[in-house]
Structure formats: C-alpha cells, structure tokens
C-alpha atoms as a PDB file:
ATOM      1  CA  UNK A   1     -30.747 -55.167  52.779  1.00  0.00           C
ATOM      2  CA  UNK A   2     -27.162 -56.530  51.072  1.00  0.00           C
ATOM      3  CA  UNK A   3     -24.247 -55.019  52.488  1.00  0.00           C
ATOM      4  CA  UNK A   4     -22.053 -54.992  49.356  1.00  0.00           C
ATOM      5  CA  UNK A   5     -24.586 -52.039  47.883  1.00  0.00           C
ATOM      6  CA  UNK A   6     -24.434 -49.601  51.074  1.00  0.00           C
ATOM      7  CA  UNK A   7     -20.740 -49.837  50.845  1.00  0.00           C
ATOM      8  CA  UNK A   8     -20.576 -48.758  47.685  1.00  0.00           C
ATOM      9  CA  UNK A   9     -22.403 -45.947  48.468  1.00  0.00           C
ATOM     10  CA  UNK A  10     -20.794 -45.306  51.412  1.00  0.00           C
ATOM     11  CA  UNK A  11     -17.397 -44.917  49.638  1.00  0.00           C
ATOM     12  CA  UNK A  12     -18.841 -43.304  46.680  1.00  0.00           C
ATOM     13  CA  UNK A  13     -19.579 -40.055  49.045  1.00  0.00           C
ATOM     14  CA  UNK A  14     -16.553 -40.785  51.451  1.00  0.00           C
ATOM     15  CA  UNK A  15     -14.254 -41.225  48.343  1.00  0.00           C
ATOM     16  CA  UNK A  16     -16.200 -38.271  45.929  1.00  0.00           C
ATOM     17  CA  UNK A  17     -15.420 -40.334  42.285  1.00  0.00           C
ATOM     18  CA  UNK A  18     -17.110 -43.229  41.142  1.00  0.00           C
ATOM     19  CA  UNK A  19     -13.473 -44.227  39.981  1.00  0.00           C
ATOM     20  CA  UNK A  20     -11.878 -43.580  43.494  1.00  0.00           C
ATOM     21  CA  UNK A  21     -14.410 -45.626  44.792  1.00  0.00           C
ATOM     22  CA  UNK A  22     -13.792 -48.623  42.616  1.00  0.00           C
ATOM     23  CA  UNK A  23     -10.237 -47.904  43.407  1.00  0.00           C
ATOM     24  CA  UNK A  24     -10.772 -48.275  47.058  1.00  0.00           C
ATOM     25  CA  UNK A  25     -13.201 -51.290  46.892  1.00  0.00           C
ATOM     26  CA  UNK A  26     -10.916 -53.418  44.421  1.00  0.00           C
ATOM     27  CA  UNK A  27     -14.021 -53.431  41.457  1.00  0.00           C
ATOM     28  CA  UNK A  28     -14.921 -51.899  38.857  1.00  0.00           C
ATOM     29  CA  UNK A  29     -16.316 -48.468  38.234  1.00  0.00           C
ATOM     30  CA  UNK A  30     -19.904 -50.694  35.877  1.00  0.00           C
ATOM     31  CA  UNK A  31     -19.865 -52.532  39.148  1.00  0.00           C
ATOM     32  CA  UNK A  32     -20.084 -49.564  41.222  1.00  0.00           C
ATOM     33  CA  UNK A  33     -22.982 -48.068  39.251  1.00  0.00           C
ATOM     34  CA  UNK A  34     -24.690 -51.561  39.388  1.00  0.00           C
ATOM     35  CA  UNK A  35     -24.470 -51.855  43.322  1.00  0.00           C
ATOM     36  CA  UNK A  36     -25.487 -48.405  43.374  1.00  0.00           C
ATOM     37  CA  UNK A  37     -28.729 -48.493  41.059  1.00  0.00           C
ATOM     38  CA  UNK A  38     -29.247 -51.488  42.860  1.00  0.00           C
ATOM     39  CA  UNK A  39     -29.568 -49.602  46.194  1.00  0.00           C
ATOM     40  CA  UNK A  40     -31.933 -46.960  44.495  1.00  0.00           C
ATOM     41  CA  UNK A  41     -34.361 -49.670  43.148  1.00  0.00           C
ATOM     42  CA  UNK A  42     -34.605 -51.708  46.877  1.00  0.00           C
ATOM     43  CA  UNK A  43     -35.177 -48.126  48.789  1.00  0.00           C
ATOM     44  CA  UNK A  44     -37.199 -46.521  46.032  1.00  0.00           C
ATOM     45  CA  UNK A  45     -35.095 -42.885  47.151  1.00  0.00           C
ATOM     46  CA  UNK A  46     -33.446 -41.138  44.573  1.00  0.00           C
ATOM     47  CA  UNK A  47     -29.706 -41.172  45.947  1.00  0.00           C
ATOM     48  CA  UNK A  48     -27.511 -39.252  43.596  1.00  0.00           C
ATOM     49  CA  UNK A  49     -27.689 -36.342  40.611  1.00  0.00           C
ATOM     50  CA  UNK A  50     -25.458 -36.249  37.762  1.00  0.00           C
ATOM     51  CA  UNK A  51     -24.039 -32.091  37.494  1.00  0.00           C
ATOM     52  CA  UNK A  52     -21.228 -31.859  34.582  1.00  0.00           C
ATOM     53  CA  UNK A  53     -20.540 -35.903  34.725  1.00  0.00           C
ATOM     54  CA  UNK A  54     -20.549 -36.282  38.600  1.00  0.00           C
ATOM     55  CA  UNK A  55     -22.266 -37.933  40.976  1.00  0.00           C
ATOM     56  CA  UNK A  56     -23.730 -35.811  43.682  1.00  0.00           C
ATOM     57  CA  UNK A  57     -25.236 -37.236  46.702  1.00  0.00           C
ATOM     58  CA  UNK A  58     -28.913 -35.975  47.724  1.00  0.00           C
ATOM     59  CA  UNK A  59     -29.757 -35.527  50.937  1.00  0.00           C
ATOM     60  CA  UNK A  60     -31.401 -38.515  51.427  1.00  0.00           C
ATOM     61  CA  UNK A  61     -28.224 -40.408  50.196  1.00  0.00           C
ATOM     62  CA  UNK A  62     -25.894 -38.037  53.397  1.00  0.00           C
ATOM     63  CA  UNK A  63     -28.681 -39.298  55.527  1.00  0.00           C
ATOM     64  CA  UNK A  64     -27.957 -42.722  55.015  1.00  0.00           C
ATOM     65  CA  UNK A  65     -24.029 -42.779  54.590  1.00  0.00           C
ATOM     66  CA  UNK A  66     -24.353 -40.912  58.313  1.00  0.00           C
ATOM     67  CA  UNK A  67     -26.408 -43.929  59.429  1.00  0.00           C
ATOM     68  CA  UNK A  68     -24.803 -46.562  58.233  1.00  0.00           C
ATOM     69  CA  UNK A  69     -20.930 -44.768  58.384  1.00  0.00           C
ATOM     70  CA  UNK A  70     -20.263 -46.971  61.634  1.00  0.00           C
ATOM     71  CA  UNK A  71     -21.436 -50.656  60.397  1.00  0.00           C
ATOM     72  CA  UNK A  72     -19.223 -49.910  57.415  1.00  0.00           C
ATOM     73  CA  UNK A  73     -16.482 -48.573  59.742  1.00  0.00           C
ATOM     74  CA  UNK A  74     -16.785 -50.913  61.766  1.00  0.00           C
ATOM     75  CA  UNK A  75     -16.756 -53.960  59.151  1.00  0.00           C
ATOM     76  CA  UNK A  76     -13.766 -52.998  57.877  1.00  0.00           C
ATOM     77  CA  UNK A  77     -11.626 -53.105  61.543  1.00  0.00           C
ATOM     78  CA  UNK A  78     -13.312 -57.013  61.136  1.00  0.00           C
ATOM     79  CA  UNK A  79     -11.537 -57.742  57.980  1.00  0.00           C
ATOM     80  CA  UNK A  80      -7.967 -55.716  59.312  1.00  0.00           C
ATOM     81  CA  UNK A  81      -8.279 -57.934  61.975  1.00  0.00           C
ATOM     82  CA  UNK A  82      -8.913 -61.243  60.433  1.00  0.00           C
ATOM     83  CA  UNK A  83      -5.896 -59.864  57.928  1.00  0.00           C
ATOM     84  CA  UNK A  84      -3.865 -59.400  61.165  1.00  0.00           C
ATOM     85  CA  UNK A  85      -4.411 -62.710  62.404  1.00  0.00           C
ATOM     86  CA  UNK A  86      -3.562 -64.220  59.494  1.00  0.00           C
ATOM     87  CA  UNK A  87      -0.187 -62.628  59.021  1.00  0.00           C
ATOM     88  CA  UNK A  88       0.638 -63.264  62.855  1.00  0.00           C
ATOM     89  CA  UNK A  89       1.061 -59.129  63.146  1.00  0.00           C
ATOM     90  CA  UNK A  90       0.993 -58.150  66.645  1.00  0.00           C
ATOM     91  CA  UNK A  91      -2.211 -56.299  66.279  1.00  0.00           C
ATOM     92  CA  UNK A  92      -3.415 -52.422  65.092  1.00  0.00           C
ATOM     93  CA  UNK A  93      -3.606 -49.262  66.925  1.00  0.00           C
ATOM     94  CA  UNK A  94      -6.587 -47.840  67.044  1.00  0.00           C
ATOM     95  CA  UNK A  95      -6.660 -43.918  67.783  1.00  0.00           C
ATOM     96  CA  UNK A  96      -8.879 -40.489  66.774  1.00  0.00           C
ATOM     97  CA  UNK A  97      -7.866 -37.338  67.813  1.00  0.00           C
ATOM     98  CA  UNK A  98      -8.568 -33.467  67.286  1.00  0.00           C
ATOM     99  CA  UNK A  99      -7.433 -31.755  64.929  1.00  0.00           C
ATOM    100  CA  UNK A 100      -5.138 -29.487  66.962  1.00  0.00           C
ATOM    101  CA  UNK A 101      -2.855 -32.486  67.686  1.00  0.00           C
ATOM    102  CA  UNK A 102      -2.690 -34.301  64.257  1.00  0.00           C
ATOM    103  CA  UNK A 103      -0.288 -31.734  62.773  1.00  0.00           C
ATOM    104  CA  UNK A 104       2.923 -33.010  64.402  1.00  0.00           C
ATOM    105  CA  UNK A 105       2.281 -34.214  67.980  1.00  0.00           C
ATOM    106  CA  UNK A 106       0.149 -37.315  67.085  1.00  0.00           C
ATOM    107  CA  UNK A 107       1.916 -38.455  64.362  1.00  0.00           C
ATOM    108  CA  UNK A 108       4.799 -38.235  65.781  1.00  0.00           C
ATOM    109  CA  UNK A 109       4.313 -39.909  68.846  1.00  0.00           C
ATOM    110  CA  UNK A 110       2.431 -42.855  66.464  1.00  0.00           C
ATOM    111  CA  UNK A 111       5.892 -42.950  64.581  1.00  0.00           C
ATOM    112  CA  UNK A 112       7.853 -43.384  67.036  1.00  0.00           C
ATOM    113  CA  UNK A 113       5.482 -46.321  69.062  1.00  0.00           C
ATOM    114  CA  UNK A 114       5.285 -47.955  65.279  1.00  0.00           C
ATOM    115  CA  UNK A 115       9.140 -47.732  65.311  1.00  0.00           C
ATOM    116  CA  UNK A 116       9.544 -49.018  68.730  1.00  0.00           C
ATOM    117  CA  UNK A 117       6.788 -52.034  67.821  1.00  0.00           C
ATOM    118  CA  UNK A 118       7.475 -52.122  64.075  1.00  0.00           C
ATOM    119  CA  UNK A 119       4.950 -55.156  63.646  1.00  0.00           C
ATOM    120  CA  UNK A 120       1.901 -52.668  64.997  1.00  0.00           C
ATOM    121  CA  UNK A 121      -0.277 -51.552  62.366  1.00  0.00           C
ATOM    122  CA  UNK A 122      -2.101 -48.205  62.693  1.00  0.00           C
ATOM    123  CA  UNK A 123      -5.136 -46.831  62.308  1.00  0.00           C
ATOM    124  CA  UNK A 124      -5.064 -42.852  62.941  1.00  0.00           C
ATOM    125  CA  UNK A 125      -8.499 -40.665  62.436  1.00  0.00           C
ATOM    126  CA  UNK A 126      -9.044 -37.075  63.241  1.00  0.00           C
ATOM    127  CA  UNK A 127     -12.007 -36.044  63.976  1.00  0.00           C
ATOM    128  CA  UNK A 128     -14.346 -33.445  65.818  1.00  0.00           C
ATOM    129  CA  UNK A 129     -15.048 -34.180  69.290  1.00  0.00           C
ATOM    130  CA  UNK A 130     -18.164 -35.312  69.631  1.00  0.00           C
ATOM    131  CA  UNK A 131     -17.048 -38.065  66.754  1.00  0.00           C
ATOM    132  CA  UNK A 132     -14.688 -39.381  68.725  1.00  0.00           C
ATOM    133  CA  UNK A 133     -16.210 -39.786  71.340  1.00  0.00           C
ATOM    134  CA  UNK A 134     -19.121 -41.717  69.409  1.00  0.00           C
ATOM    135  CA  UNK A 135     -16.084 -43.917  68.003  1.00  0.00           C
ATOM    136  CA  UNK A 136     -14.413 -44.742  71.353  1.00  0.00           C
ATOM    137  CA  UNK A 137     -18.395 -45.453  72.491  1.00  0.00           C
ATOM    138  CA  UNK A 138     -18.673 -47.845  69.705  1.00  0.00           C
ATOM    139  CA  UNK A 139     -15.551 -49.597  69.010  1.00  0.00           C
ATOM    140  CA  UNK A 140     -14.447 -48.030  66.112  1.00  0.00           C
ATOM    141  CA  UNK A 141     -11.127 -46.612  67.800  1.00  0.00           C
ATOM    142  CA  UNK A 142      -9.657 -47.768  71.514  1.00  0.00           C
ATOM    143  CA  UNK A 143      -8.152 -44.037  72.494  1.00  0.00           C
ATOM    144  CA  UNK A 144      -9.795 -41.239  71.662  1.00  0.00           C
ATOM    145  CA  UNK A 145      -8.238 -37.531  72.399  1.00  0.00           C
ATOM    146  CA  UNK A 146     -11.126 -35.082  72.744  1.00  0.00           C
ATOM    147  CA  UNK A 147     -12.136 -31.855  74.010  1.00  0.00           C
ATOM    148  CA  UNK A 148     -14.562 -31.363  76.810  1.00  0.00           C
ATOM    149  CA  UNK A 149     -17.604 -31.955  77.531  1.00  0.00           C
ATOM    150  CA  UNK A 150     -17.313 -35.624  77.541  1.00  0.00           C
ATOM    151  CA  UNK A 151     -20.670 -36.529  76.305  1.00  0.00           C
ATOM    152  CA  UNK A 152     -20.851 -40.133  76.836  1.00  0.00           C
ATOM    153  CA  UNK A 153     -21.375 -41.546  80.383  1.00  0.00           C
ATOM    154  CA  UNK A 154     -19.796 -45.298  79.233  1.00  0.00           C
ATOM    155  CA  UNK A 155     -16.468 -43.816  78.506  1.00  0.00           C
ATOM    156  CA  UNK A 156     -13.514 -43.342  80.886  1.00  0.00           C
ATOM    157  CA  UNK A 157     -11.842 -40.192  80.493  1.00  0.00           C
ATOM    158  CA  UNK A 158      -8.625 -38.193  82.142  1.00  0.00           C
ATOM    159  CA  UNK A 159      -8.975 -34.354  81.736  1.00  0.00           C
ATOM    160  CA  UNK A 160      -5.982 -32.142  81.062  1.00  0.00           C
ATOM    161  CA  UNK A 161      -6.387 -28.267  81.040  1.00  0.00           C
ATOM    162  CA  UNK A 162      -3.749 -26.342  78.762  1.00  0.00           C
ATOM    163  CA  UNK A 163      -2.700 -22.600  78.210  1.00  0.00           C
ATOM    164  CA  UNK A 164      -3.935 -20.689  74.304  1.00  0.00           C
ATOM    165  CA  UNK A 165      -1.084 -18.024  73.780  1.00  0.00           C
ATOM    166  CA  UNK A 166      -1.765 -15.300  71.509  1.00  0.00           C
ATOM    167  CA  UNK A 167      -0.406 -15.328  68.284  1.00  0.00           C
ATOM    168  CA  UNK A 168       0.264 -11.998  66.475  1.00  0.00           C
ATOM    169  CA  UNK A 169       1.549 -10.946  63.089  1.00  0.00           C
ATOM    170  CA  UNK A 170       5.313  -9.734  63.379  1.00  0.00           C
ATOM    171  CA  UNK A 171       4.982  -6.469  62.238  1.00  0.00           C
ATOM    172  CA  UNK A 172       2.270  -5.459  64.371  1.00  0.00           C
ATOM    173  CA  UNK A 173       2.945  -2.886  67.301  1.00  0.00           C
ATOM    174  CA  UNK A 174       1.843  -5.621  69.725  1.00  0.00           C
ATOM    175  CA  UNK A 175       4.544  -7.684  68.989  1.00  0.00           C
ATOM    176  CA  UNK A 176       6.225  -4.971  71.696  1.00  0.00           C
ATOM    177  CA  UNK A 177       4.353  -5.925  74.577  1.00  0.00           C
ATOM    178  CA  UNK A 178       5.384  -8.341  76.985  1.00  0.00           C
ATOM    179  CA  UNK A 179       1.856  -9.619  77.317  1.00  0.00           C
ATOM    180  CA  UNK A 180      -1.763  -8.885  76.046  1.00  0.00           C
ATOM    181  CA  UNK A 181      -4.734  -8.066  77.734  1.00  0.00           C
ATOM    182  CA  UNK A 182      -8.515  -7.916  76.437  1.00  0.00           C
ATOM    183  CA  UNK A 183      -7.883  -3.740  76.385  1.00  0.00           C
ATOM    184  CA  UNK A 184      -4.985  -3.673  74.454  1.00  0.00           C
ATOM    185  CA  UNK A 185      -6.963  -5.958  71.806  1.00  0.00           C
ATOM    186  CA  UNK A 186      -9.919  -3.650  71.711  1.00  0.00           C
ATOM    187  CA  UNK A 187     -11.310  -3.063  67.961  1.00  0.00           C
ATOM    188  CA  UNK A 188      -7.845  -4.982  66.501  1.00  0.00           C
ATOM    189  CA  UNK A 189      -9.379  -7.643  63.876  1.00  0.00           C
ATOM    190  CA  UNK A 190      -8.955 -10.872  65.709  1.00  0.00           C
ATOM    191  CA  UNK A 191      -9.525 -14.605  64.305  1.00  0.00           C
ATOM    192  CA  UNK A 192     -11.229 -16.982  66.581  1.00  0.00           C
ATOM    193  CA  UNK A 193     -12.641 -20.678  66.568  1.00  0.00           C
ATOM    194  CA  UNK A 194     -16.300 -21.077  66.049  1.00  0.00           C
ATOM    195  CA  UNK A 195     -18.549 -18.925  67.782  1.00  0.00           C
ATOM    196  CA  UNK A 196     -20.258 -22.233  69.884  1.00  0.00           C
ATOM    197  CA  UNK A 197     -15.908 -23.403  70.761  1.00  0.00           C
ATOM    198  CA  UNK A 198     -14.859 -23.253  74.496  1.00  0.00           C
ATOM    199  CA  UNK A 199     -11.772 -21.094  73.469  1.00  0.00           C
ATOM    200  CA  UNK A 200     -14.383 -18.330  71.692  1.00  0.00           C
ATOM    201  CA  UNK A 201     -17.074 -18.156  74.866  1.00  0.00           C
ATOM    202  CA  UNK A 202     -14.669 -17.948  76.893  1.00  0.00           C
ATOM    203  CA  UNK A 203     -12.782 -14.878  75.259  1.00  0.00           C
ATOM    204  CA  UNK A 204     -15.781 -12.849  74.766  1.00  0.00           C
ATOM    205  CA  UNK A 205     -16.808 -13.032  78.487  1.00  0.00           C
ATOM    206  CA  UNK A 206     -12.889 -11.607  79.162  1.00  0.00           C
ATOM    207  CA  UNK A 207     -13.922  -8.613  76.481  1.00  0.00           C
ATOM    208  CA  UNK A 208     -17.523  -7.845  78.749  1.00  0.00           C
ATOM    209  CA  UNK A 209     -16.068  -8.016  81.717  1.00  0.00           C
ATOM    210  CA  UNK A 210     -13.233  -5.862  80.393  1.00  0.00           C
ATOM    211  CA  UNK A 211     -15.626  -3.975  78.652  1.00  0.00           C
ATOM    212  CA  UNK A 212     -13.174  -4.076  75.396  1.00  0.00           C
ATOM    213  CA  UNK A 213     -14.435  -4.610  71.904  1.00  0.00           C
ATOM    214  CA  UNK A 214     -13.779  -8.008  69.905  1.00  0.00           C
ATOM    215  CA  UNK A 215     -13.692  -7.416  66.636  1.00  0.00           C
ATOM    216  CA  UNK A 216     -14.161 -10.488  65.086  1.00  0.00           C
ATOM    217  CA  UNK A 217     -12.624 -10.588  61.637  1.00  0.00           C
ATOM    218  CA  UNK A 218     -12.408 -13.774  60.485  1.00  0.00           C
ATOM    219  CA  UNK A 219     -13.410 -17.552  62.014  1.00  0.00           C
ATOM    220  CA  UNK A 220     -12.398 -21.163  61.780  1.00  0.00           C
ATOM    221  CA  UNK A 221     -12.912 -24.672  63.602  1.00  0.00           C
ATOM    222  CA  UNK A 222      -8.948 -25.432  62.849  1.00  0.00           C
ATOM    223  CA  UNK A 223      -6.480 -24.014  65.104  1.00  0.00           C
ATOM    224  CA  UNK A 224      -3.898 -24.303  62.380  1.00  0.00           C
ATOM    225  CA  UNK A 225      -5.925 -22.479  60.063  1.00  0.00           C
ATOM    226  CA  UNK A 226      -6.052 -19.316  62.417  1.00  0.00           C
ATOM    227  CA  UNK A 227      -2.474 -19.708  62.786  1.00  0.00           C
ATOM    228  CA  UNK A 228      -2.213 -19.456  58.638  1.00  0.00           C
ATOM    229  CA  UNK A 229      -4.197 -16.215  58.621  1.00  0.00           C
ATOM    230  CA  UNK A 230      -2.148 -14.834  61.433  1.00  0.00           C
ATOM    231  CA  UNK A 231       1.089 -15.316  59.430  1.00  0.00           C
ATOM    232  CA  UNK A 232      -0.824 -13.909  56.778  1.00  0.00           C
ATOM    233  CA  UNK A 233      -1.381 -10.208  58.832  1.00  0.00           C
ATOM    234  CA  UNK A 234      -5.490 -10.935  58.885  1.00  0.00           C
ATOM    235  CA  UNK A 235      -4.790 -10.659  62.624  1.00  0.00           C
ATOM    236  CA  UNK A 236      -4.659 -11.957  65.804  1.00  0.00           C
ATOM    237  CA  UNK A 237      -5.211 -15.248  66.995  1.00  0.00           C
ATOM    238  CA  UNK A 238      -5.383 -17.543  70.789  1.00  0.00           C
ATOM    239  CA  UNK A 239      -3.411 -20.734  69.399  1.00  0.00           C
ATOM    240  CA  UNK A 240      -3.480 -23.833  71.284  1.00  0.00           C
ATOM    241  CA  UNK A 241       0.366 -25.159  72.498  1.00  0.00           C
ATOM    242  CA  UNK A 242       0.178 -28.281  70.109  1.00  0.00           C
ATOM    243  CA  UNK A 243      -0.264 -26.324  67.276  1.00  0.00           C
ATOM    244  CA  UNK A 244       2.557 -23.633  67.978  1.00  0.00           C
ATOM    245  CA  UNK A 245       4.785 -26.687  69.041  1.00  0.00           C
ATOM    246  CA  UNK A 246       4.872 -28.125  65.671  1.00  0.00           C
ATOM    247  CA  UNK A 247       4.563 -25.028  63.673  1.00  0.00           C
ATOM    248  CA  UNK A 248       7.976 -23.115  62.455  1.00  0.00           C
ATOM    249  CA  UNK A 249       7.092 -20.181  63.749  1.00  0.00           C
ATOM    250  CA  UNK A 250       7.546 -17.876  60.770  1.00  0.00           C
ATOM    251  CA  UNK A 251       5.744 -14.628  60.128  1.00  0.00           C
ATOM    252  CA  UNK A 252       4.546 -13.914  63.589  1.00  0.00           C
ATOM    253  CA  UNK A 253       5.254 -13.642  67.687  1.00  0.00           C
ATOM    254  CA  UNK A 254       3.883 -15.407  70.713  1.00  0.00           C
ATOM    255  CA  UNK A 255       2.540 -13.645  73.724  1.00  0.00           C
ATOM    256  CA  UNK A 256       0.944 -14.569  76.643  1.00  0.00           C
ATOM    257  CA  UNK A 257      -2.573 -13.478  76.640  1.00  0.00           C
ATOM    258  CA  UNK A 258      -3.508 -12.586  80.155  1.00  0.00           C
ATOM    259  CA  UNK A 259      -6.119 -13.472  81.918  1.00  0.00           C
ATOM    260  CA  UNK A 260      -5.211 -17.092  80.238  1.00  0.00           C
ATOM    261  CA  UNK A 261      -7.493 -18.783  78.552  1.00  0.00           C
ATOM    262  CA  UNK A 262      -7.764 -22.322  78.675  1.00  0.00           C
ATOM    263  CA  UNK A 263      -8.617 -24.548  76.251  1.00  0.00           C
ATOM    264  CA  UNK A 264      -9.652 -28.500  78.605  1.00  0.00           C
ATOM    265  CA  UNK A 265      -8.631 -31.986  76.745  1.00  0.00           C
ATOM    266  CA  UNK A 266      -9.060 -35.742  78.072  1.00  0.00           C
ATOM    267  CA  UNK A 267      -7.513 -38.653  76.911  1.00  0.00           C
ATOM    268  CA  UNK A 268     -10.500 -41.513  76.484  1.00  0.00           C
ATOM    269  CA  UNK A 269     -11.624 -44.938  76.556  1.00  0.00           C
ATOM    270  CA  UNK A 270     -14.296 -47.499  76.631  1.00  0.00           C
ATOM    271  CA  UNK A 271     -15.243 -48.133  80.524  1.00  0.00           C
ATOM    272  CA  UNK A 272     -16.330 -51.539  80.461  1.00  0.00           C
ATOM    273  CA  UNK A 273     -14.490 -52.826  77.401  1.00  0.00           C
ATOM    274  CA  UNK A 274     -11.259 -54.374  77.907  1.00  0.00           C
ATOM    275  CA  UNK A 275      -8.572 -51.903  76.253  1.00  0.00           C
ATOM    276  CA  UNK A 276      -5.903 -53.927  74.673  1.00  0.00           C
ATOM    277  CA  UNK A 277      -2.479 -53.984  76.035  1.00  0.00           C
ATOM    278  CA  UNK A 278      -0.930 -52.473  73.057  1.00  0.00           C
ATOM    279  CA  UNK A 279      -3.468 -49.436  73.060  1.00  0.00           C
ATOM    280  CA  UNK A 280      -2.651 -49.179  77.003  1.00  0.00           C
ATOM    281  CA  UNK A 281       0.602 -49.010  76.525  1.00  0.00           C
ATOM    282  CA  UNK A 282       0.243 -45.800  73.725  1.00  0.00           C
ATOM    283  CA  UNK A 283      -2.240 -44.291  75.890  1.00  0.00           C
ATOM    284  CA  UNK A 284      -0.034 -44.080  78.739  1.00  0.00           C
ATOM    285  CA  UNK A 285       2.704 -42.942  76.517  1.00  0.00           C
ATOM    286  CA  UNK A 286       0.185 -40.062  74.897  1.00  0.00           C
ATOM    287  CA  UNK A 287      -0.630 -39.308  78.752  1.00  0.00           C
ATOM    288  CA  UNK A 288       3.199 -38.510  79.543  1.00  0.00           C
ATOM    289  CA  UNK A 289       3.730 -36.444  76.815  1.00  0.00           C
ATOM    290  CA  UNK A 290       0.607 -33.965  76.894  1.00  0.00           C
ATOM    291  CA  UNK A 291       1.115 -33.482  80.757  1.00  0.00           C
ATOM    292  CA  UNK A 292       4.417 -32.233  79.413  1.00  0.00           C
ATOM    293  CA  UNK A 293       2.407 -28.847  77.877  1.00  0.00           C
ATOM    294  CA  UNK A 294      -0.683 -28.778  80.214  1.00  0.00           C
ATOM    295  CA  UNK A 295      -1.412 -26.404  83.294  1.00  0.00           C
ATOM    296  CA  UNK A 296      -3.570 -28.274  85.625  1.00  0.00           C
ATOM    297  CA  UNK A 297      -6.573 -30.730  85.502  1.00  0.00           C
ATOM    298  CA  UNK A 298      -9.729 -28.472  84.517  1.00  0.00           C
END
C-alpha cells in the first residue's frame, strides 16, 4: 500500500473539493483523480460517488480516512519538523482542546506565548474529548485540554472542576431573580448539550429530585451554540465560564443556577513520553490561567 494515494484520499474528504485538495497537497486536481482511482483499483472498494459534479465519500471510503486519519496526521508533524529543523525555528506547539475554550481563551493564551516566543510555531486543533485524548495517546498533540472521563490509562492528567451559570434571554421575567432553581425553570423551553454530556445528566437528576419539568427545546454539543440561541429568545441555557468570558454579552443575563452544576476539565499529557520544554512551559501557563475560573478539583 503507497502512501501518496491514501493521502489523497484522506484530504479529499478532510478538504471536501477535489480542487481544495490539490490546493492543499501542492498537485494537481488529474493527479488527484489518478492517486485516487489508483486507490480504488489496489482495494477493489468503490470509494466515492459523483452527485451534481462532486465527489462523495462512501462509507467504506469514512471507514478508511478514520483508520488511517492518524498515520497521515501524524506524517505530516514529521515533515513540520524536519521543516523546523531546517530553518533553526525553536520548535512547534502542539495543543487540542474543546471546543468551549477555542473561542477566545485558547487562542488567546497561544497568541500571547507565540508573541512572547515569536520563533514557536503552532499547531492548535479542537476537538471532542475522546479525540484528544486519542491524540495526546498517540503523539499527534503534546497538551491536550479535555473533559472527563479520562479514558486512557497512559496519559497524565490534572482535573479542574468549574461552575455552568445560567444564561437567560433579557427580556424574560427571570432575568429578575437573583438566582435560579430547577422549580423556577419548570416547563420554560431550555437548551442543553447532548443528552449523553456531563452538564445534561447532571441537570435532569436536579429536575427528579426537584420533581420540576425540563422542557427540553432545543440541543447542541457546542456551548457557544446554546449561547447563540439564548440571545436569540429560544431559551434558557447552563453556559460554561470560558464561553461567557469571551462572549460580549449582548441579548441576555447571567444567573447563578443553584444547586451548581459543574461541568470537570483536566489539562493532559503523555505519561511516559518526555513532554518538551516548550510545551511544559504553555502547559503550566494554561494551568495558571484556568485555575483562575475553576471551583475546586472534581
């Protein structure tokens, strides 16, 4: 099996165009289709349909990009490595984070190391947990910011805990409380995280034992996507402190939701491999600055 023909494939799905892929590979878009046809004739699996002039990846061809998303992954930290050596940088940070810290906090704290070491070069992922954690695992990324469970016993990890506040359309008669409890939600349309997220099982056992209705009117896996509907009066939403932090705050209120939910983080890396002193020295950094909005250790 050639490499050259899984990577095109590989950035064919992660790309979506045949031309964005040739864009991102440095070849043509005839030499995509030949590396790809090529792939088709060695593994005798059909591995794309054609719908109005596209190229649509079976199900077969997902299966494989998933298998093979970390060789190419990981190839390509090889060659920004080599390339790093060879221009004498001082090296790349490597991080992956959720998605509740990636609008704002991350990338700011990222700008701000980059400033402070302006010959760093960055590499900066988001990702769903379990991902990450796969990535730290496997040397794709050295710090990884996930939520609990940690999954994978090789990885060392330092838990934080932090407080969800309630976030709540301006104009609703809520916004007039001091704080909110399960009752004085019960049957108002509220948006939550998916139905298998800590933050969701945690506030429907506060509604049973409070014996208060959750109306569920709308889900999402993004924090800042329930924060979006909230501004948009859909209704009411447990927000994560990163995500009101770095939000401007228009259209609704904040209240604390009482009892509190919690949503648990940890900051991770490998346990046996050696993290490098410039990822050390941004993890410790990340580790100062999110102790600034947790609670306690979960």
């Amino acid at each position: 099996m050639r490499y050259r023909p899984l990577q095109a494939l590989h950035a064919v799905i992660e790309k979506g165009t045949v031309t964005a892929a040739a864009h991102s590979l440095g070849i043509s878009q005839p030499a995509i289709s030949n590396l790809l046809a090529q792939l088709q004739d060695h593994t005798k699996l059909k591995l794309f349909e054609r719908e109005n002039g596209r190229l649509v990846p079976t199900p077969e061809a997902n299966i494989l990009y998933r298998e093979i998303d970390t060789v190419v992954r990981g190839l390509s930290q090889v060659d920004l490595a080599i390339s790093n050596l060879q221009s004498q940088r001082l090296g790349t940070l490597q991080v992956a984070c959720t998605h509740a810290l990636s609008f704002g906090f991350m990338t700011s704290l990222v700008s701000d190391f980059v400033r402070e070491y302006p010959d760093v070069d960055v590499s900066f992922q988001t990702r769903y947990s379990q991902n990450i954690q796969q990535w730290v695992l496997s040397g794709l990324t050295e710090i990884g910011i996930s939520e609990l469970p940690i999954l994978e016993k090789n990885l060392e990890w330092y838990p934080m805990r932090f407080i969800c506040q309630l976030a709540i359309p301006e104009d609703s008669p809520l916004a007039d409380l001091e704080e909110v409890r399960p009752r004085d939600l019960d049957n108002v349309p509220f948006i939550e995280m998916g139905e298998d997220h800590m933050i969701s099982y945690r506030t429907r056992e506060l509604f049973i034992n409070d014996n208060s209705r959750l109306r569920v009117k709308c889900q999402s896996h993004l924090f800042r996507s329930l924060l979006e509907f909230v501004k948009n009066g859909l209704g009411v939403a447990l927000i994560d402190p990163f995500t009101l932090a770095n939000d401007d705050g228009a259209g609704y209120v904040v209240r604390p939701f009482k009892p509190d939910i919690f949503i648990d983080m940890a900051l991770i890396h490998h346990k046996t491999r050696p993290v490098s002193e410039l990822g050390m020295s941004f993890f410790e950094k990340v580790r100062e600055e999110m102790h600034k909005y947790s609670a306690s250790e979960p």
